[in-house]
Protein backbone atom coordinates (compact mmCIF):
# COMPACT_ATOMS: atom_id res chain seq x y z
CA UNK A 1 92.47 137.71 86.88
CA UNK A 2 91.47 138.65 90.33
CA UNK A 3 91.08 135.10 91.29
CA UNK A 4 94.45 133.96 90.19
CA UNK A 5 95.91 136.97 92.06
CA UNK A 6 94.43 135.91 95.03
CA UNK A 7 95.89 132.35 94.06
CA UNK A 8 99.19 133.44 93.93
CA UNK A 9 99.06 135.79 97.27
CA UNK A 10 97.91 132.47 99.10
CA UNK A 11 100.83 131.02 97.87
CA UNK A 12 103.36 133.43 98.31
CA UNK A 13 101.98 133.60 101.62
CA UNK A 14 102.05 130.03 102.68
CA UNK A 15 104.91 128.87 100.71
CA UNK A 16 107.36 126.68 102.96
CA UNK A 17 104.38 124.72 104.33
CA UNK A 18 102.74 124.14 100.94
CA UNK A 19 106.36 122.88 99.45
CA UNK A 20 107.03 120.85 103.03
CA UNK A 21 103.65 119.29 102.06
CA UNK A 22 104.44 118.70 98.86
CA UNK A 23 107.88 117.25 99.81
CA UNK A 24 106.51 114.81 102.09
CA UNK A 25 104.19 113.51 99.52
CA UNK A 26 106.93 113.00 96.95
CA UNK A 27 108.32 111.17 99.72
CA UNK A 28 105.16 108.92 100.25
CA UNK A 29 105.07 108.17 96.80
CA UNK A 30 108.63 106.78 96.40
CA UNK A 31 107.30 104.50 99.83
CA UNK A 32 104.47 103.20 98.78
CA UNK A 33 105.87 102.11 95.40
CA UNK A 34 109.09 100.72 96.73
CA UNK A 35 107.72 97.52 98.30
CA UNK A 36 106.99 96.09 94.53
CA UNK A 37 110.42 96.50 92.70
CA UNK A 38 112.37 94.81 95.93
CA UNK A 39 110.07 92.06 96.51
CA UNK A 40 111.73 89.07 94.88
CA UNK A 41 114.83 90.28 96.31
CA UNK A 42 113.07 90.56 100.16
CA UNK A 43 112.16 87.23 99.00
CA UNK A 44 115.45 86.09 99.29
CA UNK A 45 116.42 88.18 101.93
CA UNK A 46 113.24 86.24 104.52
CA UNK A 47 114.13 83.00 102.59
CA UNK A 48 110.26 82.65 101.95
CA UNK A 49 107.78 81.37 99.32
CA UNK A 50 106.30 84.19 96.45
CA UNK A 51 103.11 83.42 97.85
CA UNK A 52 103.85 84.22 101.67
CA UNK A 53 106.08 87.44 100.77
CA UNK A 54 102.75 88.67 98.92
CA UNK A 55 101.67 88.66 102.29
CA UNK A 56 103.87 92.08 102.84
CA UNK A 57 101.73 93.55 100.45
CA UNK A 58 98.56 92.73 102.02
CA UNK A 59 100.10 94.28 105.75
CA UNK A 60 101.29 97.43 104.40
CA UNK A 61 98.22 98.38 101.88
CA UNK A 62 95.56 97.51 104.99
CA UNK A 63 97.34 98.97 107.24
CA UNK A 64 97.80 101.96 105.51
CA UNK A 65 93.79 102.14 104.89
CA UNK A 66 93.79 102.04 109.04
CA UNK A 67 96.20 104.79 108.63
CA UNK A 68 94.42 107.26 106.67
CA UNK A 69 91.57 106.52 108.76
CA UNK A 70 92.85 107.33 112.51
CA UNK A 71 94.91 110.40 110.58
CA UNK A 72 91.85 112.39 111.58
CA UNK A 73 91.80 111.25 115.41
CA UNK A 74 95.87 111.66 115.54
CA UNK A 75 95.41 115.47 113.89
CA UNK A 76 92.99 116.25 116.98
CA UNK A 77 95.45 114.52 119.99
CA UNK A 78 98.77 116.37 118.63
CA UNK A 79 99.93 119.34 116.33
CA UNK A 80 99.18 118.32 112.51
CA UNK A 81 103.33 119.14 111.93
CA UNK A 82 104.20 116.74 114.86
CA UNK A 83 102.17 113.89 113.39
CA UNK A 84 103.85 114.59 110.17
CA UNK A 85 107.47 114.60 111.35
CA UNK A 86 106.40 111.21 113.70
CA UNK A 87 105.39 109.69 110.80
CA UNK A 88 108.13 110.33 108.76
CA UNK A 89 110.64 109.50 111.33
CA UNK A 90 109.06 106.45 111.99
CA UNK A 91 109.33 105.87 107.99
CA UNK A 92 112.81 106.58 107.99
CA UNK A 93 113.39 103.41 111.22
CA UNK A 94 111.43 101.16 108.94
CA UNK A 95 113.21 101.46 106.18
CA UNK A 96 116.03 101.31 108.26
CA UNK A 97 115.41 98.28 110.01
CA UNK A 98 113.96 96.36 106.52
CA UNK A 99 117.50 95.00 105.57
CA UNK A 100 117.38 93.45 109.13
CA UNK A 101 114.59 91.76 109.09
CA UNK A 102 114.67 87.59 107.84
CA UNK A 103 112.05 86.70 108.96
CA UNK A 104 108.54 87.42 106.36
CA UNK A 105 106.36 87.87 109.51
CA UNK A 106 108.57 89.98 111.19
CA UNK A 107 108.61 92.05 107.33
CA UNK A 108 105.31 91.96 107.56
CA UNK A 109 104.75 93.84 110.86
CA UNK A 110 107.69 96.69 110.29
CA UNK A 111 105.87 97.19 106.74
CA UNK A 112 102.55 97.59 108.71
CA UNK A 113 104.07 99.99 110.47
CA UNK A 114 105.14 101.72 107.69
CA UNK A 115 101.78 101.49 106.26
CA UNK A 116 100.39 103.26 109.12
CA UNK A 117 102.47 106.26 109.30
CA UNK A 118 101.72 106.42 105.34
CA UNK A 119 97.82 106.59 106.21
CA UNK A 120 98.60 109.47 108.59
CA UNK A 121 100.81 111.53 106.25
CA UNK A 122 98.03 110.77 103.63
CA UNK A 123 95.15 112.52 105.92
CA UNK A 124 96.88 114.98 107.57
CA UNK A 125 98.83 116.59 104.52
CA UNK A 126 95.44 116.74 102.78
CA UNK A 127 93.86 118.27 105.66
CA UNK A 128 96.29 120.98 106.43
CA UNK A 129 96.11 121.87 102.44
CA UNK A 130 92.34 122.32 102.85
CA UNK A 131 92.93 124.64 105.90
CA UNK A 132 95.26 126.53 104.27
CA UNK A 133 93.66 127.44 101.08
CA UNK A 134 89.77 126.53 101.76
CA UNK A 135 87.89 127.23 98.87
CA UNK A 136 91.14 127.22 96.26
CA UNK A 137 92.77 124.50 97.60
CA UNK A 138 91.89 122.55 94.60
CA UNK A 139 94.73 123.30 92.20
CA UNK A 140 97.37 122.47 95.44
CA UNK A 141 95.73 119.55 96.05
CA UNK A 142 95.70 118.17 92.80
CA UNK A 143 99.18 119.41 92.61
CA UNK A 144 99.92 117.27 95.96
CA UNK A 145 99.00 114.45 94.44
CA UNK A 146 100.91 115.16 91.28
CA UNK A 147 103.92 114.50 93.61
CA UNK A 148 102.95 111.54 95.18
CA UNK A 149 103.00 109.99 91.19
CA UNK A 150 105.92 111.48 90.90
CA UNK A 151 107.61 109.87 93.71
CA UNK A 152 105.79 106.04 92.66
CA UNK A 153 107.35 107.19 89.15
CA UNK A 154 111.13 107.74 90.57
CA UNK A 155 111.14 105.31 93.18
CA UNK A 156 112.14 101.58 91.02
CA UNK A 157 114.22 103.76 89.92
CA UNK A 158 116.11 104.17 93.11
CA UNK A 159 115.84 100.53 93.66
CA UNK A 160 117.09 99.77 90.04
CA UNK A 161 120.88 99.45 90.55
CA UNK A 162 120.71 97.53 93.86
CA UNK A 163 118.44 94.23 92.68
CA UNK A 164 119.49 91.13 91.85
CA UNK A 165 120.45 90.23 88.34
CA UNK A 166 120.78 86.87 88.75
CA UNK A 167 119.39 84.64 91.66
CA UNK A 168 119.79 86.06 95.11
CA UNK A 169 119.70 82.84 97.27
CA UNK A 170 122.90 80.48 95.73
CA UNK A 171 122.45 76.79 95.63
CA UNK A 172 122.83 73.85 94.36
CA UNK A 173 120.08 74.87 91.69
CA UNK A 174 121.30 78.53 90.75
CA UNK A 175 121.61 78.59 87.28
CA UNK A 176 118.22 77.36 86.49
CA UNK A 177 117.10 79.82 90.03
CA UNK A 178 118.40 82.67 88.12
CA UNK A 179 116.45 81.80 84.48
CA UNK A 180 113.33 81.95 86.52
CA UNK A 181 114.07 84.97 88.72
CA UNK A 182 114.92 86.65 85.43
CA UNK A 183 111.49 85.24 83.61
CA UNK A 184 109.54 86.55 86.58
CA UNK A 185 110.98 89.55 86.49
CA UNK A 186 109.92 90.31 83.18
CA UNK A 187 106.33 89.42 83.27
CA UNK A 188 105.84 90.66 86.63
CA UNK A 189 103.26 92.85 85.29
CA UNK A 190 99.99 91.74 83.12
CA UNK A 191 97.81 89.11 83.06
CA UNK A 192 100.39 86.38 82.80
CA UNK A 193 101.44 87.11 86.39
CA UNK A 194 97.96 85.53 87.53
CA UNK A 195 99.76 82.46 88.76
CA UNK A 196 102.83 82.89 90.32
CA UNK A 197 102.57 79.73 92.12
CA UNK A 198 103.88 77.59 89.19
CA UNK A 199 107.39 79.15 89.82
CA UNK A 200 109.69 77.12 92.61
CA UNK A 201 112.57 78.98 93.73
CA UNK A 202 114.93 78.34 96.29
CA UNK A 203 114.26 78.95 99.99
CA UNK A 204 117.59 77.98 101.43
CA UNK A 205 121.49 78.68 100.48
CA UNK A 206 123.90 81.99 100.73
CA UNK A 207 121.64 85.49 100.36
CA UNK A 208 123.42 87.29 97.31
CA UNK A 209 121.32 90.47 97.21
CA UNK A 210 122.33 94.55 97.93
CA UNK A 211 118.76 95.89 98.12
CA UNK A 212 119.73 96.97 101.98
CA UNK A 213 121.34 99.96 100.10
CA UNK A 214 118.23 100.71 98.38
CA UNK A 215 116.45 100.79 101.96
CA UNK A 216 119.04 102.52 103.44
CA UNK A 217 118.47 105.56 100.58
CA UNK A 218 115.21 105.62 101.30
CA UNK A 219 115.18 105.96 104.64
CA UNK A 220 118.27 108.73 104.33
CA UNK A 221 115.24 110.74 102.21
CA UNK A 222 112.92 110.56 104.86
CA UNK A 223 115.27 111.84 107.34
CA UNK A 224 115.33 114.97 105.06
CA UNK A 225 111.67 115.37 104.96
CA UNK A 226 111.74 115.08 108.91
CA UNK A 227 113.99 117.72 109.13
CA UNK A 228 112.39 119.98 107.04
CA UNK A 229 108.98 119.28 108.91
CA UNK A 230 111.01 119.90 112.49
CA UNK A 231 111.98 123.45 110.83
CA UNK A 232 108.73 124.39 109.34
CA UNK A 233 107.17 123.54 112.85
CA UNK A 234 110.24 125.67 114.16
CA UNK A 235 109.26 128.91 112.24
CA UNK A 236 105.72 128.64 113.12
CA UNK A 237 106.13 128.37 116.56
CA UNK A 238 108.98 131.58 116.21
CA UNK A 239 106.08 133.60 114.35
CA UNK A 240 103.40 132.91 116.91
CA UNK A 241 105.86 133.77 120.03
CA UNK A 242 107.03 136.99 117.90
CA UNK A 243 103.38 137.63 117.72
CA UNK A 244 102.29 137.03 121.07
CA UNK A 245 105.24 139.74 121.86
CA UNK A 246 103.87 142.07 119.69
CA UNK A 247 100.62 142.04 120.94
CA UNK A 248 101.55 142.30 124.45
CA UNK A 249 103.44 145.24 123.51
CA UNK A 250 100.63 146.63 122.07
CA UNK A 251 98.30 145.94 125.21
CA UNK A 252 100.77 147.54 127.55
CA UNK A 253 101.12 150.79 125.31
CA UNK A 254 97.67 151.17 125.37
């Protein structure tokens, strides 16, 4: 009883940076599981094979391991809320920027960018959770990650409306294009998506595709959790100058 009173007082206590933290991790979730859902349709987009779009994958997932790794080193050089709101800004251009980008190794580097800034969020948000609860930080942190699945849960379905039905590049060969896309779209998943080099799509002809909505969305949502990182760094710096006041008020009474 005493324990989950002190539980709760932590809370109460450190509420708008817990839920910022949170937030952002919802956010990372519906990031890292965005790439999947839009691929055949960034397919299109770079005109490019299945097996070199893959290649997006590979960028984003190793450079997010680089990420998480240097999160530490990046918590050290700046304020843990500045590398935060960085990160997610620099999110937010990404996914900005995606619906630009024809070219798969220019995808490829502005995903391993995203990647990156993922890594970071992953370590510091962690990190700060730690500091803030020490010893019973493990029900926030397990509730931290409970968001991140939450966000990989919602985010095809954000991307849902905007793919392609039918084939995304129009040709000559469309109508037998758009059998395929929609065959490969529904064994995407399992072991009979082993071999995806047996399918041969169309690299060349008029893009068809709205995904750059779905982009644009997402990078509208990390905007919001920049914002709300920029106002949670705001009130902390107010409290500390409010209590750098009061102390110095103190000091010169005395």
């Amino acid at each position: 009883m005493l324990l989950e009173e002190r539980i709760i007082t932590l809370f109460k206590r450190n509420l708008q940076h817990t839920l910022t933290y949170w937030s952002v991790f919802f956010s990372f979730g519906l990031c890292i599981a965005f790439l999947g859902p839009t691929i055949l349709d960034l397919r299109c987009q770079t005109q490019s094979t299945l097996q070199e779009i893959t290649w997006v994958f590979f960028s984003q997932q190793f450079c997010l391991l680089i990420g998480s790794s240097i999160g530490g080193i990046f918590k050290t050089l700046f304020c843990s809320l500045t590398g935060l709101f960085v990160s997610s800004l620099l999110i937010s251009v990404v996914f900005a920027i995606i619906p630009l980008c024809h070219n798969v190794l220019l995808l490829a580097v502005v995903m391993a960018v995203a990647g990156l800034a993922m890594g970071v969020i992953d370590t510091i948000a962690n990190i700060q959770l730690v500091k803030l609860y020490q010893k019973d930080s493990a029900i926030f942190l397990q509730a931290l990650h409970f968001f991140i699945g939450l966000g990989a849960l919602v985010s095809p379905l954000i991307a849902d409306p905007f793919l392609s039905e039918t084939n995304c590049l129009q040709g000559n060969n469309t109508s037998n294009a758009t059998e395929i896309m929609h065959h490969i779209r529904h064994t995407l998943v399992g072991p009979s998506a082993s071999n995806l080099s047996q399918y041969k799509l169309p690299m060349e002809g008029e893009v068809v595709t709205q995904v750059s909505y779905a982009f644009w969305i997402m990078a509208l949502i990390n905007v919001s959790q920049s914002l709300l990182l920029s106002n949670c760094g705001y009130h902390r710096v107010l409290n500390r100058g409010v209590a750098s006041v009061r102390s110095f008020q103190i000091r010169f009474c005395l």
